[in-house]
Every structure is written in C-alpha cells, then in structure tokens.
Protein backbone atom coordinates (compact mmCIF):
# COMPACT_ATOMS: atom_id res chain seq x y z
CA UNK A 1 -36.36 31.66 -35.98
CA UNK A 2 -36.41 28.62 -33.71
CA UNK A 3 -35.18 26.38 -37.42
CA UNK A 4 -32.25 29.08 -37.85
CA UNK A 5 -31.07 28.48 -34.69
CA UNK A 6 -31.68 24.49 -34.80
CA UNK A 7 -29.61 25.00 -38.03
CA UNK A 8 -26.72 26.93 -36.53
CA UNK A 9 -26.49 24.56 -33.77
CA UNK A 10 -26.43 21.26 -36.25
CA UNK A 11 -23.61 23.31 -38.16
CA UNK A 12 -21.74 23.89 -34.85
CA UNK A 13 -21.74 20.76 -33.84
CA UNK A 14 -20.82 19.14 -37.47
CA UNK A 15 -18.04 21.37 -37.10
CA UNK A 16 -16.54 20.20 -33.73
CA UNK A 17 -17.33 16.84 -34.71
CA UNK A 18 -14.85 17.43 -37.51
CA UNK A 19 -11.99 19.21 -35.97
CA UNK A 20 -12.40 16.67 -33.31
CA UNK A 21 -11.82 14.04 -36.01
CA UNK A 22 -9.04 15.76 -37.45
CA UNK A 23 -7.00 16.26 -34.32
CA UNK A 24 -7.49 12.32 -33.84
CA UNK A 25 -6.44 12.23 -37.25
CA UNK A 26 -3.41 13.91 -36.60
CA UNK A 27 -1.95 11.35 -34.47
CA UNK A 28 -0.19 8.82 -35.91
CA UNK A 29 1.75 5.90 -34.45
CA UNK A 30 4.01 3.02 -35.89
CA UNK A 31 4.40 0.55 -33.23
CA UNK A 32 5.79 1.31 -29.91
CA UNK A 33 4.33 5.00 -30.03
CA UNK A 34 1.05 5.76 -28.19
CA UNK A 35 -0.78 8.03 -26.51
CA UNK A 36 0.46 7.58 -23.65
CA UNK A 37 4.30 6.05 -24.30
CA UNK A 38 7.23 5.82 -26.48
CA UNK A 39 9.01 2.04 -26.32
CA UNK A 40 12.85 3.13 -27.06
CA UNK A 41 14.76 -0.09 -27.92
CA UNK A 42 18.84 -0.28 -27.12
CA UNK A 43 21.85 -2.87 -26.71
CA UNK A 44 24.93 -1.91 -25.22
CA UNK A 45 28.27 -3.43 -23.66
CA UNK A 46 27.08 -4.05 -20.21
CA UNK A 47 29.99 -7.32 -19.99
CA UNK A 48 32.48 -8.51 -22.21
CA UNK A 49 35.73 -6.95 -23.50
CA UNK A 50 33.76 -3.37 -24.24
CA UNK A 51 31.84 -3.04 -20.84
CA UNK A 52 33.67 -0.28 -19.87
CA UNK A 53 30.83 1.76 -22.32
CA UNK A 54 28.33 0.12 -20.38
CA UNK A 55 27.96 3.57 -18.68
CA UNK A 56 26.12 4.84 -21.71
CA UNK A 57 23.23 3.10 -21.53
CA UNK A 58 23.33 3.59 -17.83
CA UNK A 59 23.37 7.56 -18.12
CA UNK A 60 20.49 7.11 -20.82
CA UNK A 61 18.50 5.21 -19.39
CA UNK A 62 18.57 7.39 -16.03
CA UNK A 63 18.42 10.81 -18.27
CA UNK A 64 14.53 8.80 -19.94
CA UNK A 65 13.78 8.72 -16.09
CA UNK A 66 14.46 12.43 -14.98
CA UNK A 67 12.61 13.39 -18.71
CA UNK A 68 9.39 10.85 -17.57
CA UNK A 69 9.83 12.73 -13.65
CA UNK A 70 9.12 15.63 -15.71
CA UNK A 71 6.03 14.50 -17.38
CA UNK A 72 7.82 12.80 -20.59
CA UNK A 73 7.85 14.05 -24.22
CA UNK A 74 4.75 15.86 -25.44
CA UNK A 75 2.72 13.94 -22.87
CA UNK A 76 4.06 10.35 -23.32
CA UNK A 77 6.38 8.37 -21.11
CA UNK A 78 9.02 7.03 -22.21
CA UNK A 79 9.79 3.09 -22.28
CA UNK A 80 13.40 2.26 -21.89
CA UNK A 81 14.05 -1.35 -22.91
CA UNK A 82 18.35 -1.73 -22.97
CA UNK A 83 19.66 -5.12 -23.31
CA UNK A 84 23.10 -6.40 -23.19
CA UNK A 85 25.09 -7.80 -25.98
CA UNK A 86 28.38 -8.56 -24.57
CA UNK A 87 29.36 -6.25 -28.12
CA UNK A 88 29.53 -10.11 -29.67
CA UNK A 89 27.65 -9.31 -33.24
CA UNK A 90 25.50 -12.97 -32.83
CA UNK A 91 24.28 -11.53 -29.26
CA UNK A 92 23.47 -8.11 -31.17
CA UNK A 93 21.43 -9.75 -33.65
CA UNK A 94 19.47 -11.79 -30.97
CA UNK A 95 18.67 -8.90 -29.04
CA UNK A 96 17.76 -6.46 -32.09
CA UNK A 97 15.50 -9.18 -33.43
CA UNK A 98 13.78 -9.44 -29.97
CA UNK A 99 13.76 -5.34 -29.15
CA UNK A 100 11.77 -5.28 -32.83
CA UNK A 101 9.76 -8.40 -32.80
CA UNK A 102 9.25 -9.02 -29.12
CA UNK A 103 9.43 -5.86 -27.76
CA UNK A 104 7.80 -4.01 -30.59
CA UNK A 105 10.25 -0.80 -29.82
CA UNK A 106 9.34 2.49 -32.08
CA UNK A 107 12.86 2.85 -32.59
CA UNK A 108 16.26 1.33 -31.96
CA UNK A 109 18.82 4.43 -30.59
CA UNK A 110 22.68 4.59 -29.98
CA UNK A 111 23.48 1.47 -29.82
CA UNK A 112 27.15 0.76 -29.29
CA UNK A 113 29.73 -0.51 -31.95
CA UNK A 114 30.87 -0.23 -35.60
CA UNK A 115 31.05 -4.85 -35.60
CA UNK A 116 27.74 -5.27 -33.67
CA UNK A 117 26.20 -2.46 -35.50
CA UNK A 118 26.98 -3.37 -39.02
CA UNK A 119 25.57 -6.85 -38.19
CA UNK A 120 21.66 -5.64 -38.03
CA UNK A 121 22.57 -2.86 -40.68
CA UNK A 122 20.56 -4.53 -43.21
CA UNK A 123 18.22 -5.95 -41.09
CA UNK A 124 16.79 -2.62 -39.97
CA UNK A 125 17.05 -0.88 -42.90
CA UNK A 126 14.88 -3.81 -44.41
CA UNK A 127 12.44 -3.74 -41.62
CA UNK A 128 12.61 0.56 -41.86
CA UNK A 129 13.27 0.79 -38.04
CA UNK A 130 15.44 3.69 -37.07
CA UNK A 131 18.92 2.86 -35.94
CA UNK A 132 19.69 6.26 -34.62
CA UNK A 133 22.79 7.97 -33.51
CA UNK A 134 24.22 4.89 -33.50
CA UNK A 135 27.36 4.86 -30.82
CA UNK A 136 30.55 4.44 -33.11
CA UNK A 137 33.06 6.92 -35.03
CA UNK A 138 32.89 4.87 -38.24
CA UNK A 139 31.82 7.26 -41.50
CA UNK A 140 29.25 4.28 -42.77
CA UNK A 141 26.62 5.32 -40.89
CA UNK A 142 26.43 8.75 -42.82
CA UNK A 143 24.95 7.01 -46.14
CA UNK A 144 20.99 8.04 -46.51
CA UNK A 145 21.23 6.58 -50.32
CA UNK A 146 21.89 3.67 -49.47
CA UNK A 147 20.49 2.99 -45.27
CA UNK A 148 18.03 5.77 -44.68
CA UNK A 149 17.01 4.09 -41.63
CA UNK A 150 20.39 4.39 -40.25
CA UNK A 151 22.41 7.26 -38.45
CA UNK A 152 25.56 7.98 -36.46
CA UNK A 153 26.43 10.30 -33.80
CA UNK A 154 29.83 11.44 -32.54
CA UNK A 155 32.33 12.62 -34.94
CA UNK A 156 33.09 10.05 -36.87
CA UNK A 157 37.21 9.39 -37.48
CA UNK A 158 37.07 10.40 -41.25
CA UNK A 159 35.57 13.82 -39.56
CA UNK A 160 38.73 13.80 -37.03
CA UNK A 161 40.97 13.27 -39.36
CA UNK A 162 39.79 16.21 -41.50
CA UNK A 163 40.29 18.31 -38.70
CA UNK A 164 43.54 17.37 -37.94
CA UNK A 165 44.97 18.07 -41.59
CA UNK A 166 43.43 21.39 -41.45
CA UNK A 167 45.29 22.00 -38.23
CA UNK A 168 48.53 20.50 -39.23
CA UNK A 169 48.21 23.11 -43.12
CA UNK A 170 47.60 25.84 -40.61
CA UNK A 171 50.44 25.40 -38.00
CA UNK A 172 52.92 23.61 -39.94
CA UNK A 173 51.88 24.53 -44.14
CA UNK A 174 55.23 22.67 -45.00
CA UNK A 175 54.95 19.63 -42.50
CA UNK A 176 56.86 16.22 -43.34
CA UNK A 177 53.36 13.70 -42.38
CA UNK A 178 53.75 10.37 -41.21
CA UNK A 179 50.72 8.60 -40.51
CA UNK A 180 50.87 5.42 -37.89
CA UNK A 181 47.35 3.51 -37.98
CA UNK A 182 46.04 0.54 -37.18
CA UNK A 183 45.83 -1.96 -40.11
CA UNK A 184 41.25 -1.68 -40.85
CA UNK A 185 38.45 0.28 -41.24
CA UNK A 186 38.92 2.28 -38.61
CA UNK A 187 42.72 3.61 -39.13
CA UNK A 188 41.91 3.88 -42.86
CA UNK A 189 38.81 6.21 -42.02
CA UNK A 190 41.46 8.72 -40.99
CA UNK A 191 43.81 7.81 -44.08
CA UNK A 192 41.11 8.75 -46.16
CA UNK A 193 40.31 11.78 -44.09
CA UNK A 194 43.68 13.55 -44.05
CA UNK A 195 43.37 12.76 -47.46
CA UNK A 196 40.03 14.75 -48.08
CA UNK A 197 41.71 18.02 -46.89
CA UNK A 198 45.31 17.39 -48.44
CA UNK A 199 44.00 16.49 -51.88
CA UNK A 200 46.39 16.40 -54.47
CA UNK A 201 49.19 17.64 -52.34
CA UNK A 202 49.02 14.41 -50.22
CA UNK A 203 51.37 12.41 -52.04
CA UNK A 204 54.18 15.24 -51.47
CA UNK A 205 52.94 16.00 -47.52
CA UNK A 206 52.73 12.41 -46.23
CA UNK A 207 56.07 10.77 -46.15
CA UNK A 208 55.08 8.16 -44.77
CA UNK A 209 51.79 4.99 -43.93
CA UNK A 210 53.05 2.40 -41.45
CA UNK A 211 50.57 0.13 -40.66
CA UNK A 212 50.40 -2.22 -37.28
CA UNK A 213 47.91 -5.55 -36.11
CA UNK A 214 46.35 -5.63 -33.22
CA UNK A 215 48.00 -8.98 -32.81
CA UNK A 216 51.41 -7.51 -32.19
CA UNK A 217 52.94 -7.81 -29.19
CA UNK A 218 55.09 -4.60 -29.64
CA UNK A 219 55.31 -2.00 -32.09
CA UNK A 220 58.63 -0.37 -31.37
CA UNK A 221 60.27 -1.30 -34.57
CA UNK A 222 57.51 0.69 -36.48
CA UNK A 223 58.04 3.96 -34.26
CA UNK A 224 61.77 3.53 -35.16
CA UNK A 225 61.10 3.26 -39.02
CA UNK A 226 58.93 6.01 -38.72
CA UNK A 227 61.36 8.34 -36.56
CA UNK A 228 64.13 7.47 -39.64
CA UNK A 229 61.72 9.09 -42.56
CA UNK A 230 62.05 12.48 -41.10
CA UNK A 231 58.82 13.32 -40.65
CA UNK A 232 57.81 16.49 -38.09
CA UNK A 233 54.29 15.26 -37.93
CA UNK A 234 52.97 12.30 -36.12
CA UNK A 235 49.49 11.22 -36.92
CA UNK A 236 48.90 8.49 -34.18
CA UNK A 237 46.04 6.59 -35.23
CA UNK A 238 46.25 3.90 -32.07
CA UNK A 239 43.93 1.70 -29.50
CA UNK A 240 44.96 2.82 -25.86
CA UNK A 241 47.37 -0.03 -25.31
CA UNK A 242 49.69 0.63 -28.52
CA UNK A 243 49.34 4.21 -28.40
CA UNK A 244 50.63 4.24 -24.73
CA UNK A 245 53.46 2.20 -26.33
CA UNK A 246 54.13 4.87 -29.15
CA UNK A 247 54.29 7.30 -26.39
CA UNK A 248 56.91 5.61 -24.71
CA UNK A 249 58.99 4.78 -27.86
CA UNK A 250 59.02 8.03 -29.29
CA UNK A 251 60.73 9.31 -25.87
CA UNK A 252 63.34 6.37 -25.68
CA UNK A 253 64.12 7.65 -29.15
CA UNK A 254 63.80 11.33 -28.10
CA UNK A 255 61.90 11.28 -31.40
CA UNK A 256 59.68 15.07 -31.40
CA UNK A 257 57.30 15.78 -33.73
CA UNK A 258 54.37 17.19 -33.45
CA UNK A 259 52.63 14.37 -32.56
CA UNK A 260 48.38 13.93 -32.95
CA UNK A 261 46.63 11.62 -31.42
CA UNK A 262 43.26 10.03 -32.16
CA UNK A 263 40.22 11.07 -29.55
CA UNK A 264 39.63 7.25 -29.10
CA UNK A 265 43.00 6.96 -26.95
CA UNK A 266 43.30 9.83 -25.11
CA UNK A 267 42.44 8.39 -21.62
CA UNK A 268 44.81 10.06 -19.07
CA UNK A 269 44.26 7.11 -16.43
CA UNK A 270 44.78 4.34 -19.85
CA UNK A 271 47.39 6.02 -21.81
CA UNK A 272 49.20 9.34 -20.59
CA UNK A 273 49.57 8.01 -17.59
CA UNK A 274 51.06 4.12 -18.35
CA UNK A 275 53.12 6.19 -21.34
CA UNK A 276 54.74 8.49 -18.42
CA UNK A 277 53.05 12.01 -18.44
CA UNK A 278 56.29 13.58 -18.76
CA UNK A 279 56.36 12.10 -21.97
CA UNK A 280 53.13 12.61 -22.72
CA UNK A 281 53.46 16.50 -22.49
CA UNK A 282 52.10 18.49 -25.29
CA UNK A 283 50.60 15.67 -27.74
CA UNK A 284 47.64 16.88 -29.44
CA UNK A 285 43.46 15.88 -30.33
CA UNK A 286 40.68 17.18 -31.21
CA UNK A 287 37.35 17.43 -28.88
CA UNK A 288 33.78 17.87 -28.47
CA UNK A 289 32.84 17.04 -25.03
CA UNK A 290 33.16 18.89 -21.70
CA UNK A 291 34.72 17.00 -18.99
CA UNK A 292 32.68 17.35 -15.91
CA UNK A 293 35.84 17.14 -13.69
CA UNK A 294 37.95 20.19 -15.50
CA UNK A 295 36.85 23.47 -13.20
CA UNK A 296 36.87 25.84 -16.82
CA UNK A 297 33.27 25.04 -16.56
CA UNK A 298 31.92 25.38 -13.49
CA UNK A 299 30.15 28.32 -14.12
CA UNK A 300 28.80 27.15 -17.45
CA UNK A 301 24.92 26.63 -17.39
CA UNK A 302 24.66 23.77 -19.54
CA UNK A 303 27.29 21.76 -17.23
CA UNK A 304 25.41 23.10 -14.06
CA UNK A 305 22.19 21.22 -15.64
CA UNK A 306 24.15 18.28 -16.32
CA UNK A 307 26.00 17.92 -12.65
CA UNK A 308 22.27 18.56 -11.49
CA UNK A 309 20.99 15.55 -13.32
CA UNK A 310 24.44 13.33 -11.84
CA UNK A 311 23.59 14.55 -8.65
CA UNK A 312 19.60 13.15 -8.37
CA UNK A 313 19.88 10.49 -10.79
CA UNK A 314 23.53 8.81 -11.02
CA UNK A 315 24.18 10.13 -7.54
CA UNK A 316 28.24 8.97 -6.78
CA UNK A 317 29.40 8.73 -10.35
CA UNK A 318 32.55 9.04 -11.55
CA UNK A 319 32.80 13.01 -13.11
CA UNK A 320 35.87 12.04 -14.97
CA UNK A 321 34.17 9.69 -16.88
CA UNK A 322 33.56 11.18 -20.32
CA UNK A 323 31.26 8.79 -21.78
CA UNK A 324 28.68 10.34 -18.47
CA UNK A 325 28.72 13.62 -21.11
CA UNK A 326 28.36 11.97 -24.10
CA UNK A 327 25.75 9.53 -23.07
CA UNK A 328 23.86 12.79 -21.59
CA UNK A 329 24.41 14.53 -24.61
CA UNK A 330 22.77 11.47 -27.37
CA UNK A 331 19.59 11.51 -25.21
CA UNK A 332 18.98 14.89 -25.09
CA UNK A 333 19.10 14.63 -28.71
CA UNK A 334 16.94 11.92 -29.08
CA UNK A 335 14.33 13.60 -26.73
CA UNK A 336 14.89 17.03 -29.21
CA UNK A 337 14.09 14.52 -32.34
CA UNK A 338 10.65 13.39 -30.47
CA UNK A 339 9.76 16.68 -29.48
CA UNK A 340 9.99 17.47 -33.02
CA UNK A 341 8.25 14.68 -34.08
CA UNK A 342 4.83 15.84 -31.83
CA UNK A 343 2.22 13.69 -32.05
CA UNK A 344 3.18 11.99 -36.00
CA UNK A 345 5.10 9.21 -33.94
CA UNK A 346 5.82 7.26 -37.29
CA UNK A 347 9.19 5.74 -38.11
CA UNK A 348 9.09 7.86 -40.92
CA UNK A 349 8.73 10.90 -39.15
CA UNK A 350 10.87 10.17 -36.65
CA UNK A 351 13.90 9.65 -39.34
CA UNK A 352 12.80 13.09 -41.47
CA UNK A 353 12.71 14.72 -37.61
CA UNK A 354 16.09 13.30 -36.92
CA UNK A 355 17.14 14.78 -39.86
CA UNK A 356 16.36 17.79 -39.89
CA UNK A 357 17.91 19.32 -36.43
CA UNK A 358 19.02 22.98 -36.91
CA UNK A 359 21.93 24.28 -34.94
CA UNK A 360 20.93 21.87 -31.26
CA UNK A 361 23.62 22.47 -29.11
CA UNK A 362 23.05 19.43 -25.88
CA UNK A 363 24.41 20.97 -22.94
CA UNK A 364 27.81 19.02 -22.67
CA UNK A 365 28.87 19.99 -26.31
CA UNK A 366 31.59 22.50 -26.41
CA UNK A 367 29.81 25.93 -26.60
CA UNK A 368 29.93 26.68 -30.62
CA UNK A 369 29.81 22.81 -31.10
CA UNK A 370 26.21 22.61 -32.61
CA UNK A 371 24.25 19.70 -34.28
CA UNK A 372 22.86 19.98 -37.61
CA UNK A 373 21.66 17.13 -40.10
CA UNK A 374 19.72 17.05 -43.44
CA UNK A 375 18.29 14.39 -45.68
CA UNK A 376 21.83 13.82 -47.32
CA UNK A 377 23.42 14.15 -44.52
CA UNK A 378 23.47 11.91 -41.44
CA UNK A 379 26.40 12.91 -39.50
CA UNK A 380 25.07 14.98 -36.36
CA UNK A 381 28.50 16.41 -35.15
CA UNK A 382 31.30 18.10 -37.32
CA UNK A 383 33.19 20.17 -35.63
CA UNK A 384 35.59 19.55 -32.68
CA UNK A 385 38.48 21.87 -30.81
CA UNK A 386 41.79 21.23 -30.65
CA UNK A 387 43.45 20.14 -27.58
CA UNK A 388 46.75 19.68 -26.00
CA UNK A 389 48.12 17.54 -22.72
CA UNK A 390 49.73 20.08 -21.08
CA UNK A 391 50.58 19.69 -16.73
CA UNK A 392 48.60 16.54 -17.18
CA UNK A 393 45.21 17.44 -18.42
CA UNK A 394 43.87 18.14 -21.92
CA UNK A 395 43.54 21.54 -22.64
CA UNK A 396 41.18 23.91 -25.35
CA UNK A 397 42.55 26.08 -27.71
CA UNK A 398 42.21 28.09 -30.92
CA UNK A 399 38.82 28.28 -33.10
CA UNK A 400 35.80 25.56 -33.40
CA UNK A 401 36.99 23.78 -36.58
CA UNK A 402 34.70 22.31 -39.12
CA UNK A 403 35.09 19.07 -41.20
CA UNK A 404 33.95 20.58 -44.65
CA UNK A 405 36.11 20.20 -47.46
CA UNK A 406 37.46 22.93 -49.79
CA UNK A 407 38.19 26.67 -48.17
C-alpha cells in the first residue's frame, strides 16, 4: 500500500511539474516584453512646423500612466519611451533606429506623419517591428501584402472621400462635381476615392479637377475657374490656410454649392473663423470623434470616462482640442491589442492581435463608429458621420456611413 501511494504521489508531482512547465512555456516575449513590462516605442511632433500634434503623444503617454495606476496590462507595466522628431524624416529615422536598437521597444505605435512615416517603412518591416496605428490619413498603410508589420489608424482620406461620394449620390444623384485638391498624395487619395464609389459614371459626374501648390500665394483664380464650370458640388480637398481662402472666395463670388470639406481643415479657431463664419455656414465633413467641448454628450458614458481621465491626468487641458479624443482613443486600442495578446508578447502576436479586433468601439468614437481589422485588412476605422457648420459649430446628422464599395 505504502508503494501505491509513493507511486501516486511521484505521478502527482510529475504532473505539476509539467503544467508548471507548460504555463512557463506559454509565455513568450520578443524584446521589450517581460514579465513584468511592456517597452512601447513612439516619435511625435513635439517642435517644428507640426508641433501643434504634439498633444498626442502627450495624452498617450498620460492615458499608459492612469492604465499602469491601475495595475497595467495583464500584470505588466507599461514603458513609455516618446521621442521627438521635429516631423523632419532624417530626425525620424534617428530616433526609430535608437527606440529599436537602443531602446529595444516591443513595438513602435502611432507615430505621427505620412513623410516621417514612410521614411522607416522599410526599415521596420525589414526588422518585423510593428509600426502600429500609425498617426496619418494616407491609404498606404492598409497594405498587409506588401508591409505586414505596418498599420494605420484614423480614416484614411481615400476612406473620406468614399464617404463623401456616397453622400453627394444620395442627396444630390444628378450633382455637377468639381473637385479642388491639393496637387500630391494626399489630394489624390480623395481623387481616387470619389472615384471608388462613382465608378464608371465619374467621367460624366465630375466636371471638373483643379489642382493647387502649396507654394501659391493665393488661389483665387482657381475658385473663379471652378465657379465658371457650373458645378453644384464643391469637393474642397485643402490645408487650413487655403481652405480658409476658398471659403472666402467662394463668398466674394457668392459662388453656392454644396460645398465638402476635408476633416483635416475643419478647425473652427484655423479656418471658419479667419474665412468669416457667416460664410462658413452650412459647409459640410465627415466625422468620427466626439468633441469634448460640444454639451450633446455630456451624459454619454464613454465621454464621462474620458473627461475623468482629463481631469486626474491632463488636469487644465484644452477640451476643444480634438486630437485630446483621438490620442485617447489610439491608446485604448493599443491597450485592447495587448490585452489580447495575454501573455504571447511576440511581435508576431502582437500584429495577428492587432488584426484581428472585432467590433472595439474606444470611448470617444461616435457611438456606432466601431473598429474592426483582419489579416487583409489594416485599416481600423471606416465609417464616419456627416457633419455640417451650422451657428458656428459642427453638427451630426443622418446614418453612420461605411467606406465599402459596391451597394
């Protein structure tokens, strides 16, 4: 009897040795993951002619602090290394190289700009670091083919523009288009994105493509060409400074389409306000985001968890401030993609968990505004709400609308 139970007891323990062994086999960690941290690498604008997004890594990096107050991800703390890079692609590479080599981060995450961005493109791809939810609209960063290590965030402006030609075949189905955009990549994302939805009608709906440089001092004479085609539609694709200038123009001229403006210059203190808000009155965008200073959601739970966080950990911050929302909204995503990614804190799991969210909705999306990614498709966010300025502020209307093509 006494050898039975000698027996049971060696089998016992064999046994706990092994599941002991597996759970420590479970674990896995790339560099920059441990037991007891996560190193999260980042380079934003804090100077230079972009440091007005500075604030994003600002709001991250004090959203990391309230998530480590609360006992960090799973267990681990996380390390928040954010550098600056004055967005000047020779800084970015520096600091990448350093954040990866130096610093040994896990990961690299929304770091700002489509020029500084592209620059280490390659380089992370080749090194298989995640550059995740990188912080620029441009549609190159959803490409898993070809950079599987790299992902974008926010709606990118091929997504906007979708949304905009569905709008514009809904409200106006026999609308006279003229597009104004700004002579690269990013006014011929939305060229090619009013495109996607018109299809072969767009040669007979667009009247018109005037393009501008950013090295003009004035664009009036385009905004009278354009007012001579016709057109009833106004797609406005424009950096604050000439779309404030549009603005104007088109009210010298008296010149009333329906007028849409890209999300990227709808600043009321940088444009509707410079432009004259009287002229200004009733353009139209499209928009994700809630703004913190609009009282429509005061009683909305997600923004009362947000103005909670502002209140202990950015305390005197500036509520009108949209990029407070959106740099909220990235890092709750990123902490989703880590809690996901439980204690397999590879590279490689961290992309696959990255992309593979299901419906996450952050809490300063729009309600209805949910993310969802897959393995061929990195492009978190594809649906926005129309808006329109109206007594000067932007208001919601009509349905969430989606950026698929066809239907």
């Amino acid at each position: 009897m006494p050898n039975k139970r000698l027996t049971l007891l060696a089998a016992a323990t064999a046994f706990a040795v092994l599941a002991t062994q597996s759970a420590f086999a479970q674990k896995k960690y790339d560099a920059g993951a441990s037991d007891t941290e996560i190193k999260i690498g980042n380079v934003d604008a804090y100077s230079g002619p972009a440091s007005a997004y500075g604030i994003i890594g600002k709001v991250e990096g004090a959203y990391f602090k309230m998530v480590n107050d609360r006992g960090g991800i799973n267990g681990r703390k996380i390390d928040w290394i954010s550098y600056d890079d004055g967005y000047s692609p020779p800084r970015t590479v520096e600091q990448i190289r350093k954040l990866i080599e130096s610093d040994e981060v896990l990961l690299v995450f929304n770091a700002l700009g489509t020029p500084t961005q592209s620059a280490v493109r390659k380089y992370q791809n080749e090194k298989k670091v995640p550059q995740l939810f990188v912080a620029t609209g441009a549609s190159k960063w959803n490409d898993p083919k070809d950079f599987p290590w790299s992902m974008g965030y926010q709606p990118s402006y091929r997504v906007e523009a979708r949304i905009f030609a569905k709008y514009i075949l809904k409200a106006k189905p026999n609308a006279k288009v003229a597009v104004f955009y700004q002579n690269d990549d990013f006014g011929k994302d939305y060229i090619a994105g009013l495109k996607d939805i018109f299809g072969a009608k767009a040669s007979s709906i667009i009247v018109a493509e005037e393009s501008y440089e950013t090295t003009e001092p004035s664009i009036d004479s385009h905004i009278v060409k354009l007012k001579d085609t016709g057109a009833d539609v106004l797609v406005d694709i424009t950096t604050p400074k000439f779309a404030a200038q549009t603005i104007k123009k088109m009210a010298e001229l008296q010149w009333k389409p329906m007028h849409l403006l890209t999300d990227v210059s709808i600043s009321i203190g940088a444009v509707m306000k410079p432009a004259g808000l009287e002229a200004s009155e009733g353009i139209l965008t499209a928009g994700y985001l809630k703004d913190a200073s609009d009282p429509q959601w005061k009683d909305d739970a997600g923004m009362k968890k947000f103005l909670a966080f502002i209140d202990k950990y950015m305390p005197g911050a500036n509520l009108a401030e949209l990029n407070l929302a959106y740099g909220y909204s990235a890092a709750q995503t990123m902490e989703q993609v880590l809690k996901q990614a439980g204690d397999n804190l590879t590279r490689e799991n961290v992309m696959k968990q990255a992309a593979s969210l299901k419906d996450f909705a952050p809490d300063t999306l729009i309600p209805g505004i949910k993310i969802n990614t897959s393995a061929t498709d990195f492009a978190p966010i594809k649906q926005l709400k129309m808006m329109q300025f109206k007594n000067g502020k932007w208001d919601f209307f009509g349905d969430i609308i989606g950026a698929e093509t066809g239907g």
